[in-house]
N, C-alpha and C. Protein backbone atom coordinates (compact mmCIF):
# COMPACT_ATOMS: atom_id res chain seq x y z
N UNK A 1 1.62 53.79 67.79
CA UNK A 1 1.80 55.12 68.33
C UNK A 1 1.06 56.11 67.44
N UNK A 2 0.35 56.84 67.85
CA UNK A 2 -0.27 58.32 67.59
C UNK A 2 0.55 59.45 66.35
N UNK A 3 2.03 59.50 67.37
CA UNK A 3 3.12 60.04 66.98
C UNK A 3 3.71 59.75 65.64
N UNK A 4 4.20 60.43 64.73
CA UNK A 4 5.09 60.14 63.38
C UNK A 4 6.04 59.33 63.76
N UNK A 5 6.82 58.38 62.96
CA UNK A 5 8.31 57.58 63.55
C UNK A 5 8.99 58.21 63.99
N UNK A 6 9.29 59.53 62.90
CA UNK A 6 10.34 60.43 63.46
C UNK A 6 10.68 60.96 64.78
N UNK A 7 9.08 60.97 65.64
CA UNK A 7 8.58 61.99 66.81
C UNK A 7 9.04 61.02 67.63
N UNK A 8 8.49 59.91 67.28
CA UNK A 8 8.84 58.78 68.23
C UNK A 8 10.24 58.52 68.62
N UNK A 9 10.85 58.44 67.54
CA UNK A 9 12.25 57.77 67.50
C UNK A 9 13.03 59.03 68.06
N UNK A 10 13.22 60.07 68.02
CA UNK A 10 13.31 61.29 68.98
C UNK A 10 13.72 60.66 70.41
N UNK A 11 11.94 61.04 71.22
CA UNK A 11 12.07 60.81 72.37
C UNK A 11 12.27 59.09 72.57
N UNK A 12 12.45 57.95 71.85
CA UNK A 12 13.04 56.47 72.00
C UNK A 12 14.61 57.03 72.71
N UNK A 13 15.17 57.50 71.56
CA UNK A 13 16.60 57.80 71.67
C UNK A 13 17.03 59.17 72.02
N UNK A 14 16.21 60.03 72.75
CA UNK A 14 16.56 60.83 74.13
C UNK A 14 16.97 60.26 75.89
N UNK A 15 17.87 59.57 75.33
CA UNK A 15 18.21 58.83 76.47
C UNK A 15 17.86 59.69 77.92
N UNK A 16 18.38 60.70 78.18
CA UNK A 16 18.23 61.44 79.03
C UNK A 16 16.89 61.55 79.74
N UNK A 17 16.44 61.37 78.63
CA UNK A 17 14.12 61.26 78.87
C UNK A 17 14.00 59.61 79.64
N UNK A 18 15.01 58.19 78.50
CA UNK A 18 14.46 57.34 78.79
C UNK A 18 13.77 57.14 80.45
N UNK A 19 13.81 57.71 81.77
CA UNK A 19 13.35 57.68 82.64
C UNK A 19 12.21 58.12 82.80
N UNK A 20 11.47 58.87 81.96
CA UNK A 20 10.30 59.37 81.83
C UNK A 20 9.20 58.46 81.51
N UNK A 21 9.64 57.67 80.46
CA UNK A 21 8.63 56.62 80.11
C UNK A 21 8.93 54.76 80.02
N UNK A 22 10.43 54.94 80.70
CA UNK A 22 10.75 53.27 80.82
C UNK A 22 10.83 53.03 82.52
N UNK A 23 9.94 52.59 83.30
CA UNK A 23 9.82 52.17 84.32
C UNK A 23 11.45 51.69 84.85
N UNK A 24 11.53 52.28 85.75
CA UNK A 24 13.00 51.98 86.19
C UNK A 24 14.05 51.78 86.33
N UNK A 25 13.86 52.82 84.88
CA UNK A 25 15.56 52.85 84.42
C UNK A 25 15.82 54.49 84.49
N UNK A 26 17.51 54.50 83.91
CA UNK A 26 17.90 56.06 83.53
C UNK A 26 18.60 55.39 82.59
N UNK A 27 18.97 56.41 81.81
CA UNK A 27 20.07 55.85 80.62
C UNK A 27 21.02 57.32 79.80
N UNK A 28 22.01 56.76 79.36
CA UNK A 28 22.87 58.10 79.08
C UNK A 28 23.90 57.66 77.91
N UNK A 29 24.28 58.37 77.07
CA UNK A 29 25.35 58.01 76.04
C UNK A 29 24.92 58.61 74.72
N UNK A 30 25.57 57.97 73.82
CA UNK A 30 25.76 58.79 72.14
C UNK A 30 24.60 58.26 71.47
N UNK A 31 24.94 59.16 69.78
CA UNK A 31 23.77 58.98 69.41
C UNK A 31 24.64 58.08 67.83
N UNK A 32 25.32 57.39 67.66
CA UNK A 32 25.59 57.18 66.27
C UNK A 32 26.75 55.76 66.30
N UNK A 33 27.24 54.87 65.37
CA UNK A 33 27.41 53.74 65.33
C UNK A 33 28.68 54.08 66.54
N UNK A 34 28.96 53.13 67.12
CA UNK A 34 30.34 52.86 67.78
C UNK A 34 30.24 53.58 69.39
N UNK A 35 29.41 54.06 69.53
CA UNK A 35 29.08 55.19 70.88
C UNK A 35 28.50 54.13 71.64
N UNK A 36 29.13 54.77 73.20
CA UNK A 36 28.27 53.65 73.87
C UNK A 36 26.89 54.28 75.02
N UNK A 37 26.54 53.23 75.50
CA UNK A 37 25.50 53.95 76.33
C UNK A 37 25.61 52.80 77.52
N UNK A 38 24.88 53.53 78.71
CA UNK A 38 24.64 53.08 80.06
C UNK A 38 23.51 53.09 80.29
N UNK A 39 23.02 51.86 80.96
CA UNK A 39 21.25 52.25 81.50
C UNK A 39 21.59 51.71 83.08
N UNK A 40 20.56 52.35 83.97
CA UNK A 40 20.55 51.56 85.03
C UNK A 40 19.11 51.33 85.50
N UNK A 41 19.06 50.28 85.46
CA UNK A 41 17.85 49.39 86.17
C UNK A 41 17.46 49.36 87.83
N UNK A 42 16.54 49.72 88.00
CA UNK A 42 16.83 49.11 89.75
C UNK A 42 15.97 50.79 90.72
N UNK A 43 15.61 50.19 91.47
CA UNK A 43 14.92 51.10 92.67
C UNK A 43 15.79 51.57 93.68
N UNK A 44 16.34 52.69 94.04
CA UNK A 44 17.15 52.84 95.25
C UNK A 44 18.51 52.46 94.88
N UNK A 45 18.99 51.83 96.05
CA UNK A 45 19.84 50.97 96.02
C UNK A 45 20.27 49.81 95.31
N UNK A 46 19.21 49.39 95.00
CA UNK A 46 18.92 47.55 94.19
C UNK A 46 19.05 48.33 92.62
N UNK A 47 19.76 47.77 92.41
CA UNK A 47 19.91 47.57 90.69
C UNK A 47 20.75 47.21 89.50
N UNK A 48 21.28 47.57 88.58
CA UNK A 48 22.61 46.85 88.00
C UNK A 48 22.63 48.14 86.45
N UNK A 49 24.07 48.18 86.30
CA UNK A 49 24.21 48.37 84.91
C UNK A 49 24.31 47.88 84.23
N UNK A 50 23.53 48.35 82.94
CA UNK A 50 23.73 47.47 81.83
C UNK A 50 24.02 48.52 80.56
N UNK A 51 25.65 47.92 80.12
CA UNK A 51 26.36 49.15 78.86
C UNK A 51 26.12 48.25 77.84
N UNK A 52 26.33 49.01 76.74
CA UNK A 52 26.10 48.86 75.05
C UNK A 52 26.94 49.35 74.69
N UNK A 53 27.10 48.97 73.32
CA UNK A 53 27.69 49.66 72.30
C UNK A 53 26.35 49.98 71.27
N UNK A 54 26.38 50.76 70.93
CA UNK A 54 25.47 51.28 69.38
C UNK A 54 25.91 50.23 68.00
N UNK A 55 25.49 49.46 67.68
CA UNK A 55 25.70 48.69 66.37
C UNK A 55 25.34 48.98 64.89
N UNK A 56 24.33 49.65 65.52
CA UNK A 56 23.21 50.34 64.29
C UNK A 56 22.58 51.36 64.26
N UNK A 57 22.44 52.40 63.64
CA UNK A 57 21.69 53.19 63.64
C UNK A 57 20.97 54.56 62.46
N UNK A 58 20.12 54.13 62.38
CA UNK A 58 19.73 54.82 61.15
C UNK A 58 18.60 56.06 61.56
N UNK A 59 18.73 56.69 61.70
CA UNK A 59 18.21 58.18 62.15
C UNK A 59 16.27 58.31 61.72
N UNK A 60 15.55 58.48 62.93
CA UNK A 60 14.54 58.38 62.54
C UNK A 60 13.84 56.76 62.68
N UNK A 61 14.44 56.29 62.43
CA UNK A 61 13.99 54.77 62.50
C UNK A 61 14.19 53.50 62.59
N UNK A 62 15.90 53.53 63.28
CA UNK A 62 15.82 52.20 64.10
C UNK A 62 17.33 52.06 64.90
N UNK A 63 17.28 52.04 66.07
CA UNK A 63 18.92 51.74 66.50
C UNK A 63 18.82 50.32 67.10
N UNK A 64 20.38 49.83 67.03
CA UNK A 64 20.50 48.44 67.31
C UNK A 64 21.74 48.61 68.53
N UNK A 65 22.02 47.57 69.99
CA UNK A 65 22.95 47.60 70.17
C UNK A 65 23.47 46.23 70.79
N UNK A 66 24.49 46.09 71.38
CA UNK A 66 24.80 45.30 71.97
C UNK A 66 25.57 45.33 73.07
N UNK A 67 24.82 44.71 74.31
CA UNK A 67 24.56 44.37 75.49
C UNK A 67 26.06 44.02 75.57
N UNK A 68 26.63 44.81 76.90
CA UNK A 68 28.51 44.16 77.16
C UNK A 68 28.28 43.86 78.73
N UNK A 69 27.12 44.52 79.67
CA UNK A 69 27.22 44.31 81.05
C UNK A 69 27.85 43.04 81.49
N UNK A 70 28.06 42.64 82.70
CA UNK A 70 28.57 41.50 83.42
C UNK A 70 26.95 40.78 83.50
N UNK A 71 25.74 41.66 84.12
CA UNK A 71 24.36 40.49 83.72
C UNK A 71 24.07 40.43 82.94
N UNK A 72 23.75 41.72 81.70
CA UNK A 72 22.98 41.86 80.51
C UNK A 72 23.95 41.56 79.42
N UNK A 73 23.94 40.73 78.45
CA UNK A 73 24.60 40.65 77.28
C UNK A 73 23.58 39.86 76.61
N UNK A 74 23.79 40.36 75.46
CA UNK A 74 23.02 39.83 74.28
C UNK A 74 23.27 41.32 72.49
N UNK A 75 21.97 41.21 72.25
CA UNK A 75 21.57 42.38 71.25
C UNK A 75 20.11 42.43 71.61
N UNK A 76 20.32 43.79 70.81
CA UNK A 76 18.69 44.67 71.44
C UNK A 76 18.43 45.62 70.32
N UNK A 77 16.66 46.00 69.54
CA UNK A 77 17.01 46.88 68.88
C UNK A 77 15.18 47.27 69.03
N UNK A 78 15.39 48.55 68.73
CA UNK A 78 14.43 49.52 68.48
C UNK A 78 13.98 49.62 66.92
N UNK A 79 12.93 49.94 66.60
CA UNK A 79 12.34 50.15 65.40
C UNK A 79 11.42 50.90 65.08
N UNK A 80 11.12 52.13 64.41
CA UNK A 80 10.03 52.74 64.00
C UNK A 80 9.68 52.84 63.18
N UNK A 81 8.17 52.34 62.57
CA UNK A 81 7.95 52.12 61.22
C UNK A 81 6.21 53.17 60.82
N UNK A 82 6.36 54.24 59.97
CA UNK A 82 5.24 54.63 59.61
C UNK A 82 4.32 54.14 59.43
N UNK A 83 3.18 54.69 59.72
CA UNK A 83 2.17 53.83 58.96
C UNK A 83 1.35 54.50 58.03
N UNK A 84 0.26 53.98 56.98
CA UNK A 84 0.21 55.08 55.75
C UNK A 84 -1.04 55.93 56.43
N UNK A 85 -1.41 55.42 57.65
CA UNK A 85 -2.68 56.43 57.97
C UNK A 85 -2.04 57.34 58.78
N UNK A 86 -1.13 57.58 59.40
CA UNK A 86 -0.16 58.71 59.91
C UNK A 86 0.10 57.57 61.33
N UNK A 87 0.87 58.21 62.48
CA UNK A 87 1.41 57.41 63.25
C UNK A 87 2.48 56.24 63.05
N UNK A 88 3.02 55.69 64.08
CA UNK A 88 3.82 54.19 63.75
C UNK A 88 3.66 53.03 64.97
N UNK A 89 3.86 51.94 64.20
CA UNK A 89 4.61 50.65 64.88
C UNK A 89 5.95 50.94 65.31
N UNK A 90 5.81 50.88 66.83
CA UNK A 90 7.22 50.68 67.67
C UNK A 90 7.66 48.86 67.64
N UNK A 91 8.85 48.32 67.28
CA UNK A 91 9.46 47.20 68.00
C UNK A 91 10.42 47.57 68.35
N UNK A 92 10.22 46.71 69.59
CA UNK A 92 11.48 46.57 71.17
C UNK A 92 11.41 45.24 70.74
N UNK A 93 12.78 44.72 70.73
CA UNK A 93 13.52 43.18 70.08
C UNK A 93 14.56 42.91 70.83
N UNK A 94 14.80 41.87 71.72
CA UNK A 94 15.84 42.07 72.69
C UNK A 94 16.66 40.14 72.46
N UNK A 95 17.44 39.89 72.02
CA UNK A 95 18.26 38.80 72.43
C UNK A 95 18.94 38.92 73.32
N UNK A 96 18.53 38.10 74.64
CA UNK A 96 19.81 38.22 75.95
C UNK A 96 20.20 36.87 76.11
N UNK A 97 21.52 36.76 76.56
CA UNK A 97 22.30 35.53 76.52
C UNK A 97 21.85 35.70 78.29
N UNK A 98 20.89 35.02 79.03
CA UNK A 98 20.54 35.06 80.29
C UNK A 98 21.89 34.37 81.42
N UNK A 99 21.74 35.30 82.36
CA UNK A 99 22.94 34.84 83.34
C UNK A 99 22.78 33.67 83.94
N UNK A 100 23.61 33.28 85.11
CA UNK A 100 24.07 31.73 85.52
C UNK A 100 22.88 30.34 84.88
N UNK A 101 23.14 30.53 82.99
CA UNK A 101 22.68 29.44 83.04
C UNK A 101 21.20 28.94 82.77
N UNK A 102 21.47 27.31 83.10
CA UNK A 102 19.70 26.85 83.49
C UNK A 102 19.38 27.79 84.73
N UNK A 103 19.36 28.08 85.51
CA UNK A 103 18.89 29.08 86.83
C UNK A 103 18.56 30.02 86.14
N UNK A 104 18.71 30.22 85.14
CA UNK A 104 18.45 31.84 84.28
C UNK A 104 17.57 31.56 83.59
N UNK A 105 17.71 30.90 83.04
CA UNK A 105 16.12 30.43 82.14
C UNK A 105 15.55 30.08 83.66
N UNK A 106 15.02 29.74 84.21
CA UNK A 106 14.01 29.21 84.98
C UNK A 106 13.55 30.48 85.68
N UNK A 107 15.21 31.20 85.92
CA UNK A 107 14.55 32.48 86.43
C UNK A 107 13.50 33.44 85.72
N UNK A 108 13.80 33.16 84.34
CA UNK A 108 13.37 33.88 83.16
C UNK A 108 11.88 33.47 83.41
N UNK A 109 10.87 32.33 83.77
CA UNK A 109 10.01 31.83 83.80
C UNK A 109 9.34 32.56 84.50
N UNK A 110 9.87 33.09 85.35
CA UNK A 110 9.06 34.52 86.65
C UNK A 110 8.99 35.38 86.23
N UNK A 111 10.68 36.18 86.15
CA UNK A 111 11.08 37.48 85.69
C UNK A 111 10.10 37.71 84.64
N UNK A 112 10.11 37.04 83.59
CA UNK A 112 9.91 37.28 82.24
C UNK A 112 8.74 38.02 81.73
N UNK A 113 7.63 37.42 82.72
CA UNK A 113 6.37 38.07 82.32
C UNK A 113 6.17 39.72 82.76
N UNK A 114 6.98 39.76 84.10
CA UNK A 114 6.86 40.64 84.95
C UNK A 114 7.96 42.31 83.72
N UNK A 115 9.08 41.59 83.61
CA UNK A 115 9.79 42.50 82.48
C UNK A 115 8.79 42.88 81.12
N UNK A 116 8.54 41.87 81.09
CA UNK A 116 7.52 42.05 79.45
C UNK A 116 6.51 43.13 80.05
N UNK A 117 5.40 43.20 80.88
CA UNK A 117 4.78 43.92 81.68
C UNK A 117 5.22 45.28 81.89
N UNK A 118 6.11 45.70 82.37
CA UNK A 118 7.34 47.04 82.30
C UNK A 118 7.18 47.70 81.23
N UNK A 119 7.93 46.62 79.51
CA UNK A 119 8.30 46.96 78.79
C UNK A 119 6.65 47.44 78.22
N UNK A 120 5.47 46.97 78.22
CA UNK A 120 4.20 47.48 77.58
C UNK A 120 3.85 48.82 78.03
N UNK A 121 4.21 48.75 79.64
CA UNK A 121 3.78 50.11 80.07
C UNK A 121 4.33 51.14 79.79
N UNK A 122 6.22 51.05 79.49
CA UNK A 122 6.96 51.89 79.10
C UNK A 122 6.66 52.47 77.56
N UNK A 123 5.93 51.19 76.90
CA UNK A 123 5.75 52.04 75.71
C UNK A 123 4.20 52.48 75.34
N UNK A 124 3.13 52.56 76.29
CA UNK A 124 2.35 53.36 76.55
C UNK A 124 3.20 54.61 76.50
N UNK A 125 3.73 54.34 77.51
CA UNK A 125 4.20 56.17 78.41
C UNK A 125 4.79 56.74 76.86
N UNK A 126 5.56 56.10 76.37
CA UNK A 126 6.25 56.39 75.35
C UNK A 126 5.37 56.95 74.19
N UNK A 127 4.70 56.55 74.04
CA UNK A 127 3.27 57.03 72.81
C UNK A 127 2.67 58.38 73.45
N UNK A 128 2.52 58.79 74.72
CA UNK A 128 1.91 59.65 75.21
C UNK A 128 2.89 61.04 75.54
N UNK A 129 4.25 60.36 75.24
CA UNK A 129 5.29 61.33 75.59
C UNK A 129 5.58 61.56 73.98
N UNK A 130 5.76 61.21 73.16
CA UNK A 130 6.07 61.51 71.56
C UNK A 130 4.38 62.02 70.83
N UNK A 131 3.42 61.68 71.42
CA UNK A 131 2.20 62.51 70.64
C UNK A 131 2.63 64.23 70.74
C-alpha cells in the first residue's frame, strides 16, 4: 500500500467503510478486545452472517478475531506493517474450520480461488481508499 499503516489500518477497521472496498460485504461493530462485529456477505437476498469476537487488537497495526457464525468459524487477522521507504504491507490471514465437512473442502476447491480473487480486489480498493 501507498498509504502509512496507520492510514491503512484506519480505513481496514472502519467497518462502516468495509463496503466500500470489500466486494460484497457490509460490516458493523467495536473497535477493541472483547467487542463483537457482524459482516454480511451476499448480493440481494443471497447471503449469510458471519459474527466475531475481536481477540486482538493493537491500534494502528493489527486486529485479530474469531469467527462464531453457524457457516464461518475459524480465526482471521489483519496486519499492517510499515515499510522503511514509506507505505505498508497489508496481511489478510484467515483460518476457517470449513462447513459440512469433506463437501467443504471440495467445495473449497471452486469457492476458493474465486474468494481469494474478491479478497485481491478488495485490497486494491483498499490501497486506493487509504492513499
Amino acid at each position: 500500500m501507498a498509504a502509512s499503516a496507520e492510514r491503512t489500518f484506519e480505513v481496514l477497521t472502519d467497518w462502516d467503510r468495509h463496503g466500500e472496498w470489500m466486494p460484497f460485504t457490509t460490516a458493523r461493530g467495536g473497535h477493541e478486545v472483547g467487542a463483537t462485529l457482524e459482516g454480511r456477505t451476499g448480493a440481494g437476498p443471497i447471503g449469510f452472517l458471519d459474527t466475531m469476537i475481536i481477540t486482538e487488537w493493537r491500534d494502528g497495526r493489527r486486529v485479530a478475531v474469531r469467527h462464531t457464525g453457524r457457516l464461518v468459524r475459524g480465526e482471521a487477522w489483519f496486519e499492517t506493517t510499515p515499510l522503511p521507504e514509506g507505505g505498508c504491507v497489508v496481511v489478510w490471514a484467515e483460518h476457517l474450520d470449513l462447513p459440512l465437512g469433506p463437501l467443504g473442502r471440495v467445495g473449497w476447491v471452486v469457492i476458493g480461488p474465486i474468494a481469494r480473487a474478491f479478497m485481491r480486489l478488495g485490497l486494491r480498493r483498499l490501497g486506493r481508499l487509504a492513499a
